[in-house]
Protein backbone atom coordinates (compact mmCIF):
# COMPACT_ATOMS: atom_id res chain seq x y z
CA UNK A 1 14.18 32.88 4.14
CA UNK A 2 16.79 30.93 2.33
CA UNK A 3 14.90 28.01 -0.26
CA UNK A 4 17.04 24.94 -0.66
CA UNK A 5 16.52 24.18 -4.19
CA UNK A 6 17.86 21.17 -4.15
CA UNK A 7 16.13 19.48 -1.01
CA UNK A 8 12.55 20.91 -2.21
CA UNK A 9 12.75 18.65 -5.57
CA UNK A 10 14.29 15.63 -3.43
CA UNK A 11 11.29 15.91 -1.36
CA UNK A 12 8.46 17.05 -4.30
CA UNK A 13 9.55 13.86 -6.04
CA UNK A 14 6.36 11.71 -6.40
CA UNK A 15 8.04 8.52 -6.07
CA UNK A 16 9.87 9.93 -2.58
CA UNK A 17 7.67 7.22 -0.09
CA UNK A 18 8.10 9.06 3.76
CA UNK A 19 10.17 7.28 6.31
CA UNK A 20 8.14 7.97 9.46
CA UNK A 21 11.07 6.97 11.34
CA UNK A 22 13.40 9.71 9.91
CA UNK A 23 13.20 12.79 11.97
CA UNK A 24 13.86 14.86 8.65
CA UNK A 25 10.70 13.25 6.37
CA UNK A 26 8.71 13.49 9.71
CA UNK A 27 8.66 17.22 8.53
CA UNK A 28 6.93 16.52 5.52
CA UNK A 29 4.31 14.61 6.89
CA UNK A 30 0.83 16.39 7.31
CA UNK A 31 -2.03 14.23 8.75
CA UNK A 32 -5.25 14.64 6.73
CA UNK A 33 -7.61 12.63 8.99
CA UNK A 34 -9.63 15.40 9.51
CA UNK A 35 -9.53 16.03 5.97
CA UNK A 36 -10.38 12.56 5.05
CA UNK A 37 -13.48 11.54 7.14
CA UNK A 38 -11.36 9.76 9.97
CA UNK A 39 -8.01 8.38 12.16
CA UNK A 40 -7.42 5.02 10.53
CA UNK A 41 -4.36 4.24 11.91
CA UNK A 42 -5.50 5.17 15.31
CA UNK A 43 -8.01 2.53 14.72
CA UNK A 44 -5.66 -0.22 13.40
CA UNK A 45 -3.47 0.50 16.45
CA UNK A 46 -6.04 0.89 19.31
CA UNK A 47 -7.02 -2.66 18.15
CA UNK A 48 -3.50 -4.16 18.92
CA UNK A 49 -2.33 -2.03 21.97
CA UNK A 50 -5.64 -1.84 23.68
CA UNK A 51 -8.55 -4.15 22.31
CA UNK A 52 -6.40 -7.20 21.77
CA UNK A 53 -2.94 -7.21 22.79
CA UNK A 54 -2.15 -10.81 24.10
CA UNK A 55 -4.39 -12.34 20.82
CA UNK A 56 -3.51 -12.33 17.21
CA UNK A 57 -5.69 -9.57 15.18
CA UNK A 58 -5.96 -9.51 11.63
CA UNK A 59 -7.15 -6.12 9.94
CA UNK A 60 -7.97 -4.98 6.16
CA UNK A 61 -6.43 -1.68 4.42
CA UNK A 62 -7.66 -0.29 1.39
CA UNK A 63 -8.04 2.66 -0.77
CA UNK A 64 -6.55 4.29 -4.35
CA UNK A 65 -3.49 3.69 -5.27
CA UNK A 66 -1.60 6.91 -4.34
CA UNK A 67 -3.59 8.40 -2.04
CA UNK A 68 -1.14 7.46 0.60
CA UNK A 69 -1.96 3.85 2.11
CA UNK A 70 1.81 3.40 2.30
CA UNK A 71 2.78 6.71 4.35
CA UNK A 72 0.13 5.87 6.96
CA UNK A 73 0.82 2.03 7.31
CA UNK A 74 4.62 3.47 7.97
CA UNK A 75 3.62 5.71 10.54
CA UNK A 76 1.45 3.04 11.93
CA UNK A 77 5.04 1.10 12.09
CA UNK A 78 6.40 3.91 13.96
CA UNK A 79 3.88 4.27 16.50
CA UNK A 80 3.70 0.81 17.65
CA UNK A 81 7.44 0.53 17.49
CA UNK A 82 7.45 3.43 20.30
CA UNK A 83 5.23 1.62 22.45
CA UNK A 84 7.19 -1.31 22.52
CA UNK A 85 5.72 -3.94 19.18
CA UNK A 86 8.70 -5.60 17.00
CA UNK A 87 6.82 -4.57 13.63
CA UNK A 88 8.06 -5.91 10.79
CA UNK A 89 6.93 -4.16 7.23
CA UNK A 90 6.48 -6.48 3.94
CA UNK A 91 6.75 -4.60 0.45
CA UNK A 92 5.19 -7.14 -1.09
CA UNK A 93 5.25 -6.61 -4.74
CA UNK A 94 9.51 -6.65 -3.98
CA UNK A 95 9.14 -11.06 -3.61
CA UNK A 96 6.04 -11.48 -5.37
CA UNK A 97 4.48 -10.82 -9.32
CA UNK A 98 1.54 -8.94 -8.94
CA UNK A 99 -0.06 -10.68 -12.37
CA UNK A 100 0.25 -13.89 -10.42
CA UNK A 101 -0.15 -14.43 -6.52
CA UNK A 102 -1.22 -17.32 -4.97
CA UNK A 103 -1.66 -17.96 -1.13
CA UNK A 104 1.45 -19.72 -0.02
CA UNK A 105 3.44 -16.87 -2.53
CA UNK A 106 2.32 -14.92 0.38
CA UNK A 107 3.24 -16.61 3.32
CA UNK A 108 6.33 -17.23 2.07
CA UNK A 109 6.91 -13.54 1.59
CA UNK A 110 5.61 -13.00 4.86
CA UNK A 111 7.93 -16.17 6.77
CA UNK A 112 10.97 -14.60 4.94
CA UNK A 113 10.94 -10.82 6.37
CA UNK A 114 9.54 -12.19 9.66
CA UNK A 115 12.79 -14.21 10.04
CA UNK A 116 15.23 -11.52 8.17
CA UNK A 117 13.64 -9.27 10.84
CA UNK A 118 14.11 -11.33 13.77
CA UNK A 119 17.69 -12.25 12.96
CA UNK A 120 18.43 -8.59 12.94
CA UNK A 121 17.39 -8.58 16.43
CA UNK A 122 20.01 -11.29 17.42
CA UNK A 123 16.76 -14.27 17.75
CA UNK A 124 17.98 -17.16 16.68
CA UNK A 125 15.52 -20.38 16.09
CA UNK A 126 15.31 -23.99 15.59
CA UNK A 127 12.94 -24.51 12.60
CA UNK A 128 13.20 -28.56 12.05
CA UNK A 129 9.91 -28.47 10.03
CA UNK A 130 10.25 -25.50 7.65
CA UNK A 131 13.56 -26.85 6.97
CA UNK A 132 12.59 -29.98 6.16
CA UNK A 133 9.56 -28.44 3.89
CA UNK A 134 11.80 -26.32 1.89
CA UNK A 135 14.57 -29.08 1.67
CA UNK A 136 11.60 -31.13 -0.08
CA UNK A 137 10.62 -27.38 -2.48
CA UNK A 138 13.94 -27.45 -3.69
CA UNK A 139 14.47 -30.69 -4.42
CA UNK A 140 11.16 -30.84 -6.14
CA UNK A 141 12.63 -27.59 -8.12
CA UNK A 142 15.90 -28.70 -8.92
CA UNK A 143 14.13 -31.64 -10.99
CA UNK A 144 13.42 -28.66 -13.46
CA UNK A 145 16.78 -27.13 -12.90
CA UNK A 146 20.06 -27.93 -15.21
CA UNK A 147 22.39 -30.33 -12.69
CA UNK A 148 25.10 -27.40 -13.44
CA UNK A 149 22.73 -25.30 -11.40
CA UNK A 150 24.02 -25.68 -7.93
CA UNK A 151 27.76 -24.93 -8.80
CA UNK A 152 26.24 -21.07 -10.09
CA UNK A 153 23.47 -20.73 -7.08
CA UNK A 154 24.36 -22.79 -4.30
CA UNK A 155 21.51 -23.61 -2.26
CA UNK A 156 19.07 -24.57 -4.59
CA UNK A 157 18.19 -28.15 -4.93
CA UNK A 158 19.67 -28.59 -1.46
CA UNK A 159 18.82 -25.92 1.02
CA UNK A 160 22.29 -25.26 2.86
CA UNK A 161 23.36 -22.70 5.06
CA UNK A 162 23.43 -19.44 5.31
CA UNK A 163 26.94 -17.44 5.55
CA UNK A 164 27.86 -17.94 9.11
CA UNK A 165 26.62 -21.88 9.17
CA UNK A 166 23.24 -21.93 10.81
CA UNK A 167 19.56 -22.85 8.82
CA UNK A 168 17.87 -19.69 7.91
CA UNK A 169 14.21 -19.59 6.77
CA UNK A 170 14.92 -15.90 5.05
CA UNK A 171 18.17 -17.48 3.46
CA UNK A 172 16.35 -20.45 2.72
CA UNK A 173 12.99 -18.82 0.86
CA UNK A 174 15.14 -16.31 -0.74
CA UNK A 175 17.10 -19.40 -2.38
CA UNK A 176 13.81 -20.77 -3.76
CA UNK A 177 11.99 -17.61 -4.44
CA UNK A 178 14.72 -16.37 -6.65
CA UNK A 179 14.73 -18.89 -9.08
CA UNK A 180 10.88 -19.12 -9.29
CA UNK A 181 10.12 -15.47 -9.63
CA UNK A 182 10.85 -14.77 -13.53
CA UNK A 183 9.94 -18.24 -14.25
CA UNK A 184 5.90 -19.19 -14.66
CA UNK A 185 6.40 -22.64 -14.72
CA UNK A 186 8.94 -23.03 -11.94
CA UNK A 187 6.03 -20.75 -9.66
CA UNK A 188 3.90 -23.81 -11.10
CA UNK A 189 6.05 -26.68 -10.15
CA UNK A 190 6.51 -25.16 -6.56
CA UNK A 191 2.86 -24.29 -5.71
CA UNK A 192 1.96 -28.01 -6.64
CA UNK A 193 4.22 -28.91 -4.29
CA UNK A 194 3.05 -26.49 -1.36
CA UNK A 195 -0.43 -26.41 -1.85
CA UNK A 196 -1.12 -29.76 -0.57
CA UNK A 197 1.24 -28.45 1.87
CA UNK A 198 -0.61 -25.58 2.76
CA UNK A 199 -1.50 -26.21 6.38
CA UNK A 200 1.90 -27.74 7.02
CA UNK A 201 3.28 -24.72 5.99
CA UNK A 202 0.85 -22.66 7.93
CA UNK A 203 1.73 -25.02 11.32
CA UNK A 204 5.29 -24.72 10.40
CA UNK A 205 5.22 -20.32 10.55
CA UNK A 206 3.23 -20.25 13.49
CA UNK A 207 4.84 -23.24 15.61
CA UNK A 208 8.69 -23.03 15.08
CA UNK A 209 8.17 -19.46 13.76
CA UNK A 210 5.76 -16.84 14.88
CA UNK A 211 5.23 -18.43 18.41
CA UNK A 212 8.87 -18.79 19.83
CA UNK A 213 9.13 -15.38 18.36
CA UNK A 214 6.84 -13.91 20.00
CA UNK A 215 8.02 -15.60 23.54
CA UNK A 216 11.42 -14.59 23.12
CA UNK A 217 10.53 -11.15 22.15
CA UNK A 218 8.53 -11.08 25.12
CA UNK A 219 11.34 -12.20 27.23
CA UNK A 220 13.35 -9.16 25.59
CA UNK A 221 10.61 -6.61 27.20
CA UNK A 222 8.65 -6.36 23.48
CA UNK A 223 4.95 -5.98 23.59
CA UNK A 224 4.27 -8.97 20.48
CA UNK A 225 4.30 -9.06 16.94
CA UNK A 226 3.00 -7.16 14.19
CA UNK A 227 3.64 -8.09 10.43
CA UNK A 228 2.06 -4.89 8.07
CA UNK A 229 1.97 -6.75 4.22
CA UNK A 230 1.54 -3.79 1.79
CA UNK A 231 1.16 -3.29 -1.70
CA UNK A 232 -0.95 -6.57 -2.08
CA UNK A 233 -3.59 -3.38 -3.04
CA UNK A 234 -1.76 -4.03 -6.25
CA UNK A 235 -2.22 -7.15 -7.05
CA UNK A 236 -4.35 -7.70 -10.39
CA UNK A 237 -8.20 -8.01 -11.05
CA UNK A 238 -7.41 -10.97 -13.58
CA UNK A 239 -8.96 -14.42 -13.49
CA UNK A 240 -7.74 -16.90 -11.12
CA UNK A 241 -9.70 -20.16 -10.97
CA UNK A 242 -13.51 -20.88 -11.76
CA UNK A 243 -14.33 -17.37 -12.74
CA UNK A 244 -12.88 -15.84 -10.04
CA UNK A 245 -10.56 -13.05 -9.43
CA UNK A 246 -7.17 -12.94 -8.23
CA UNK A 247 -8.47 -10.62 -5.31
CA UNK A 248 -11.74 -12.78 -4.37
CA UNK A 249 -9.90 -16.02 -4.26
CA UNK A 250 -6.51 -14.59 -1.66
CA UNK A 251 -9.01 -12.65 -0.04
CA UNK A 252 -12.61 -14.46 0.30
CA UNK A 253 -11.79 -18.25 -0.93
CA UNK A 254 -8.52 -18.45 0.73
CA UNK A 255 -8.63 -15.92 3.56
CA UNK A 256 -9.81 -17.77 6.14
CA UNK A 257 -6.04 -19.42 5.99
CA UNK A 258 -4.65 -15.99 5.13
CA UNK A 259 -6.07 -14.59 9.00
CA UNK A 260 -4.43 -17.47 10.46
CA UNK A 261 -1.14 -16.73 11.19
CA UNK A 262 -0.43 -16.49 14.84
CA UNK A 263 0.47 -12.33 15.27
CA UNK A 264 -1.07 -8.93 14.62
CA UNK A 265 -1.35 -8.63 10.88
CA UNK A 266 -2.54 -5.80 8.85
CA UNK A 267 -2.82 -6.33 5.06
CA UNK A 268 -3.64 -4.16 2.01
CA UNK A 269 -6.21 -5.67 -0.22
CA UNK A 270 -7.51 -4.36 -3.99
CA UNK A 271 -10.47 -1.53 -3.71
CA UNK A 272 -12.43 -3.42 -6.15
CA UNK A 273 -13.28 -5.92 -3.00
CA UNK A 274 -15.28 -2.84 -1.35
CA UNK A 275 -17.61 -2.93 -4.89
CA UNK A 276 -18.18 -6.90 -4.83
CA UNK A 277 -20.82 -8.92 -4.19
CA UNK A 278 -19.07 -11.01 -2.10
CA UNK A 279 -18.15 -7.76 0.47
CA UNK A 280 -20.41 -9.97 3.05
CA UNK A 281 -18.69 -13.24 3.05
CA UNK A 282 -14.56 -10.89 3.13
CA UNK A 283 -16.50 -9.73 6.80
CA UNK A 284 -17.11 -13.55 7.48
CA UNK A 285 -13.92 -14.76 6.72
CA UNK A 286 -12.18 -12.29 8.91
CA UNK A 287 -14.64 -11.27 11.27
CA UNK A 288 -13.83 -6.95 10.84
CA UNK A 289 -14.71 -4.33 7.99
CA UNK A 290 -12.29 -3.04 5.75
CA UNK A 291 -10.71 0.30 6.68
CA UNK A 292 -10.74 2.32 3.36
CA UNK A 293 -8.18 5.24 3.17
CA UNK A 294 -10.43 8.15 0.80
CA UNK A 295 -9.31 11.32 -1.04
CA UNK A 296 -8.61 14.53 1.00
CA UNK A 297 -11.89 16.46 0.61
CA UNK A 298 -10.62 19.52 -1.46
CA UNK A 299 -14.63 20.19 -1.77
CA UNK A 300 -17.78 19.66 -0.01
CA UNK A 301 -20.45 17.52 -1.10
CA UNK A 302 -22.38 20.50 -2.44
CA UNK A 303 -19.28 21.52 -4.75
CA UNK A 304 -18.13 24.39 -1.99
CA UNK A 305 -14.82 24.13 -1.11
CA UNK A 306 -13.83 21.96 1.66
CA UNK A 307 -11.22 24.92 3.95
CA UNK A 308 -9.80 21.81 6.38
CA UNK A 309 -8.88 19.78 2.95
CA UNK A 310 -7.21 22.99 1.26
CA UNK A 311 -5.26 24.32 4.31
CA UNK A 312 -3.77 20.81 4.84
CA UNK A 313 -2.87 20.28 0.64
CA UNK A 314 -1.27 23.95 0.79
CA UNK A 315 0.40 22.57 3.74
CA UNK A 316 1.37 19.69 2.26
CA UNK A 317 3.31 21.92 -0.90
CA UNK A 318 4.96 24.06 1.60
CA UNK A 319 6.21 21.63 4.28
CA UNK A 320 8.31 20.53 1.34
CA UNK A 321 9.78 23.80 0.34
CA UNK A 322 10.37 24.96 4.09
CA UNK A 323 10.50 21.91 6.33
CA UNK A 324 12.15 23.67 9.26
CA UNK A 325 9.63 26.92 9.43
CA UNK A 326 6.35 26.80 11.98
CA UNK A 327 2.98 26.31 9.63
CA UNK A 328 1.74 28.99 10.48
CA UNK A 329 4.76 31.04 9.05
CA UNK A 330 5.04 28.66 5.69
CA UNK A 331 2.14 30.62 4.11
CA UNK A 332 4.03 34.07 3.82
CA UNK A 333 6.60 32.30 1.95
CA UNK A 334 4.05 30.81 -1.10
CA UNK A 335 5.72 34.16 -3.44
CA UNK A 336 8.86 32.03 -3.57
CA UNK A 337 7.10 29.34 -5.09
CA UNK A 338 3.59 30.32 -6.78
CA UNK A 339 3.49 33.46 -8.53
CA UNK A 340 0.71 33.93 -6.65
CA UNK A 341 -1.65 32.65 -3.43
CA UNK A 342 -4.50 31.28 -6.09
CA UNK A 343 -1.44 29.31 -8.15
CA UNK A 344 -0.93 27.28 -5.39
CA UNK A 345 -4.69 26.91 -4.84
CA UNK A 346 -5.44 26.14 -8.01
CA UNK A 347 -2.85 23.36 -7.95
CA UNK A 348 -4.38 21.49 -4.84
CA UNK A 349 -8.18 21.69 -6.08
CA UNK A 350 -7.03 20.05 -9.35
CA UNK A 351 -5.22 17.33 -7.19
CA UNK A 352 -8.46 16.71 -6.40
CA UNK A 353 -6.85 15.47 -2.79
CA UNK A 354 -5.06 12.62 -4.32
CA UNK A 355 -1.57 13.40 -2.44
CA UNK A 356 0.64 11.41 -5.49
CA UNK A 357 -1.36 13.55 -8.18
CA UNK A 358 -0.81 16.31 -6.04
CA UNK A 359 2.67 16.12 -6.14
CA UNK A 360 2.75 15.29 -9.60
CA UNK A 361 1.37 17.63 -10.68
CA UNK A 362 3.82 19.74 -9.11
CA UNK A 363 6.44 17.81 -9.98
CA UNK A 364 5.42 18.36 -13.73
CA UNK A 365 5.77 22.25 -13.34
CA UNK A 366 9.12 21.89 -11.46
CA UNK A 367 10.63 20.35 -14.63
CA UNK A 368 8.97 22.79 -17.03
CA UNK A 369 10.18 26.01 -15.24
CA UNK A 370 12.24 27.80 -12.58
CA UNK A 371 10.26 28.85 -9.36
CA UNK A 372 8.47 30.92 -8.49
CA UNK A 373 5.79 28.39 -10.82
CA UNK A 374 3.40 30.77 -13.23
CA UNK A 375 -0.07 30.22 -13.16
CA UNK A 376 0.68 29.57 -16.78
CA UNK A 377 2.44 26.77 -16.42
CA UNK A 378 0.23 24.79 -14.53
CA UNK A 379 -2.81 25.40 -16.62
CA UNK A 380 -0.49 23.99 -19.16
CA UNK A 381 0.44 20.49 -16.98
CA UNK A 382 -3.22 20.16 -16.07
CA UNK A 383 -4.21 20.54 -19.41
CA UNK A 384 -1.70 17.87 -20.59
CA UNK A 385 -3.34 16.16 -17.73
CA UNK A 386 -6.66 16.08 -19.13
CA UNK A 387 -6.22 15.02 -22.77
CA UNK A 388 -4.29 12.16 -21.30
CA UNK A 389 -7.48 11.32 -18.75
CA UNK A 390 -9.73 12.47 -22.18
CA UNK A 391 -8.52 9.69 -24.84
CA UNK A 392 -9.13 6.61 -22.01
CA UNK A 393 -13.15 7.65 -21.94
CA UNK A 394 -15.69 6.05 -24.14
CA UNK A 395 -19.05 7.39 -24.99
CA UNK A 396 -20.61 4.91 -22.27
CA UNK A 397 -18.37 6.35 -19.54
CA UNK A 398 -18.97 9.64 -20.49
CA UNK A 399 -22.98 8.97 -19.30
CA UNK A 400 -21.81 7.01 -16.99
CA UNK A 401 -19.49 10.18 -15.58
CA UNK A 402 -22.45 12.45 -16.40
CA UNK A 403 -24.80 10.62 -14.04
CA UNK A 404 -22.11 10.08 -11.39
CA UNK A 405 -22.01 14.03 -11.06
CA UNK A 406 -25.19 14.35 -9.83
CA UNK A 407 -25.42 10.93 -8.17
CA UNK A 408 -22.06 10.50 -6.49
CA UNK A 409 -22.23 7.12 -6.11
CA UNK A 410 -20.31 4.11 -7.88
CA UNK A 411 -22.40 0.46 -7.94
CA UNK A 412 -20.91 -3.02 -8.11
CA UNK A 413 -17.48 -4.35 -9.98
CA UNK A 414 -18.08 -3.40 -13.09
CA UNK A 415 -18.39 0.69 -12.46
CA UNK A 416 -15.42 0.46 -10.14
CA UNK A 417 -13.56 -1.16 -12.83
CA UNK A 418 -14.79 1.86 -15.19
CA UNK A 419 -14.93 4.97 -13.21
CA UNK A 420 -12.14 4.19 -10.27
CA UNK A 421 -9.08 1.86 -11.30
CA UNK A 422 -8.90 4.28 -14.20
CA UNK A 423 -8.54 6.91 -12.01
CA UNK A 424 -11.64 9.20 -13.35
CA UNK A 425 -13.59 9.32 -10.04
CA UNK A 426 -12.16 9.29 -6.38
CA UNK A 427 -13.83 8.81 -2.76
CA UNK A 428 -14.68 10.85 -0.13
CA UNK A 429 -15.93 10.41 3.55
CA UNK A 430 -17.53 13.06 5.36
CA UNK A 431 -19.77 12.36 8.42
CA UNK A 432 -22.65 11.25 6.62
CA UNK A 433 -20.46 8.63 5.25
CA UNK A 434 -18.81 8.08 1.90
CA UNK A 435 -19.22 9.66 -1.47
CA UNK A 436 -17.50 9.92 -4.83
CA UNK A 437 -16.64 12.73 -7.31
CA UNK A 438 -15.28 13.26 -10.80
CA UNK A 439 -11.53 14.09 -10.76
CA UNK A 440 -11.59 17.77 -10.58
CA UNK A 441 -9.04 17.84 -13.99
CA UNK A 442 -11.15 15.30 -15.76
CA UNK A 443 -14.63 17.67 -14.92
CA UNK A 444 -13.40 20.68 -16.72
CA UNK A 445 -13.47 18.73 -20.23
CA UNK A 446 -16.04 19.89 -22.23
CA UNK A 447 -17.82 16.20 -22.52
CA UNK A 448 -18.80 16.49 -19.26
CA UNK A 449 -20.32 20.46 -19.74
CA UNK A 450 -23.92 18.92 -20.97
């Protein structure tokens, strides 16, 4: 069997996101549900095709970065797409700074790729209100902006039109968003103007927005709406207002206006919410319980190895390497890429079932040597690994690593901040619900042999 050299390292490249909706990355996808403790986006859809079709729903994603939130939320797109939704996915962290997000930074973002999306489909509307709201935005900016500034970016200071002569609420955010992104102070100047505004801006999406979307894609044979915001998992755990965290004030204080648009919405929130103290009240405002996306189990909770987990990771290697050959088949081929069966399983256990670290990992190797990879060579990336994971731990995590071992279980904020975000410990579900264990490459140092 012939290896395409050149199509394996396209497709082991850690930064490579799956298209769902390509019939060639639909190859590389492996689903790990029964690997991970359960069919999220089964759940996220049988909650807009079947529990609540006709009413807006608004559900929460979560999980480690990298473990493949972004994949699933894509095929999620896909899925609903076949069965008739307009979907329309928002990268987030492409309009907005992650350091700094506030509420109506958000429903912009979202109002923008709503009506990018919906002029792609050839539905035009009539939004006399938005218009007029982000007529008064950039006047209120172009007060900060040099008089010169129109002749070198029409549009702003006067929302005008967009290239073929009609109003467009993309066209027109994009105008304002641009000049406000690298610019704290303009972001300042144009929140004080909106967030007075807020419910205006709110009434303005959902009346001459959202709704006459949804009726005319309705009228076109479409099921309804679904806007998927992801990446706002990334947005940072710094201090907002009052003491309080970017991530409890979108999500807790501010929520409540967040759920309101008028469609299906999923977003991705931070997975330090799960470890607050103010869990309850994120339930209140939006009435549902986070979905959280954990680790493919690559052992059990008793340290034995978890066989569903490591059939799926080896999968996961070799769908890459031979895309177009049955799974069952893939496995007699590992000798032109491992020097051996237990390379390859060695590489997956140290993942720990953390799909980007699995494929860096990988990655590493690929750049180090020619295939087939030696054994040698990957006990030398995972070692690099683990003197990289080694100088981030104080004394204090050590214990608290130490105790976690035997425990498996990570309390409040302030462990999460310690143990998680830095990537030391990752989360499991099994049926008896969730647990959390040391990153395999992190347990082998010899601090934690005591």
């Amino acid at each position: 069997m012939h290896l395409d050299l050149r199509r394996f390292y396209q497709a082991a490249n850690p930064s490579k996101t799956l298209a769902i909706e390509s019939e060639e990355d639909r190859k590389y996808y492996i689903d790990f549900s029964v690997a991970r403790g359960g069919k999220t986006v089964e759940e996220f859809e049988r909650t807009i095709t079947r529990i609540s079709p006709d009413e807006p729903t608004c559900q929460l994603f979560t999980g480690h970065i990298g473990c493949g939130k972004t994949t699933e939320l894509l095929r999620l797109k896909n899925q609903l797409e076949k069965q008739g939704f307009h979907v329309v996915y928002c990268e987030s962290s492409h309009s907005l700074v992650m350091a700094d997000v506030d509420v109506t930074d958000i429903l912009l973002a979202i109002a923008r790729k709503v009506s990018e999306s919906l002029e792609q489909a050839k539905i035009s509307l009539k939004p006399r209100g938005f218009k007029a709201l982000l007529q008064g935005a950039a006047k209120v900016l172009q007060t900060e902006i040099d008089v010169t500034a129109e002749a070198s970016m029409p549009g702003v200071g006067s929302i005008k039109a967009n290239t073929e002569g009609e109003f467009s609420i993309g066209f027109g955010i994009g105008k304002i968003t641009a000049k406000t992104k690298n610019s704290p102070e303009l972001r300042s100047v144009l929140r004080q103007y909106l967030e007075p505004r807020t419910d205006t801006l709110l009434d303005d999406i959902n009346k001459e927005l959202l709704e006459p979307a949804i009726a005319e894609l309705k009228r076109m044979g479409k099921q309804g709406l679904v806007v998927i915001v992801d990446n706002l998992d990334r947005i940072d755990n710094s201090p907002k207002l009052s003491n309080r965290t970017q991530p409890e004030y979108l999500f807790i204080d501010r929520g409540e206006q967040l759920k309101s648009l008028k469609c299906h919405l999923v977003y991705t929130i931070p997975l330090v919410i799960m470890f607050s103290n103010d869990l309850g009240a994120l339930r209140n405002r939006f009435g549902i319980n986070p979905k959280v996306l954990p680790m493919v189990r690559v052992q059990l909770r008793d340290g034995r190895e978890c066989e569903q987990g490591m059939m799926l990771l080896r999968q996961m290697i070799l769908a890459r390497a031979f895309p177009d050959i049955e799974p069952d088949q893939r496995l007699a081929l590992v000798s032109k890429i491992f020097d051996s069966p237990e390379t390859l399983d060695r590489l997956c256990q140290a993942s720990g079932g953390h799909v980007r670290n699995l494929l860096v990992l990988l990655f590493s190797c690929l750049q180090k040597e020619d295939l087939p990879l030696s054994r040698k060579c990957l006990e030398d990336v995972v070692r690099r690994e683990r003197d990289a994971l080694v100088r981030g731990v104080t004394d204090n995590e050590w214990e608290l690593l130490n105790q976690l071992s035997h425990q498996q279980v990570v309390k409040g904020e302030e462990e999460y901040e310690t143990l998680l975000r830095s990537m030391f410990v990752f989360e499991y579900q099994d049926d008896e619900g969730g647990w959390f264990g040391i990153n395999p490459i992190l347990a082998e140092a010899r601090q934690m042999k005591v």
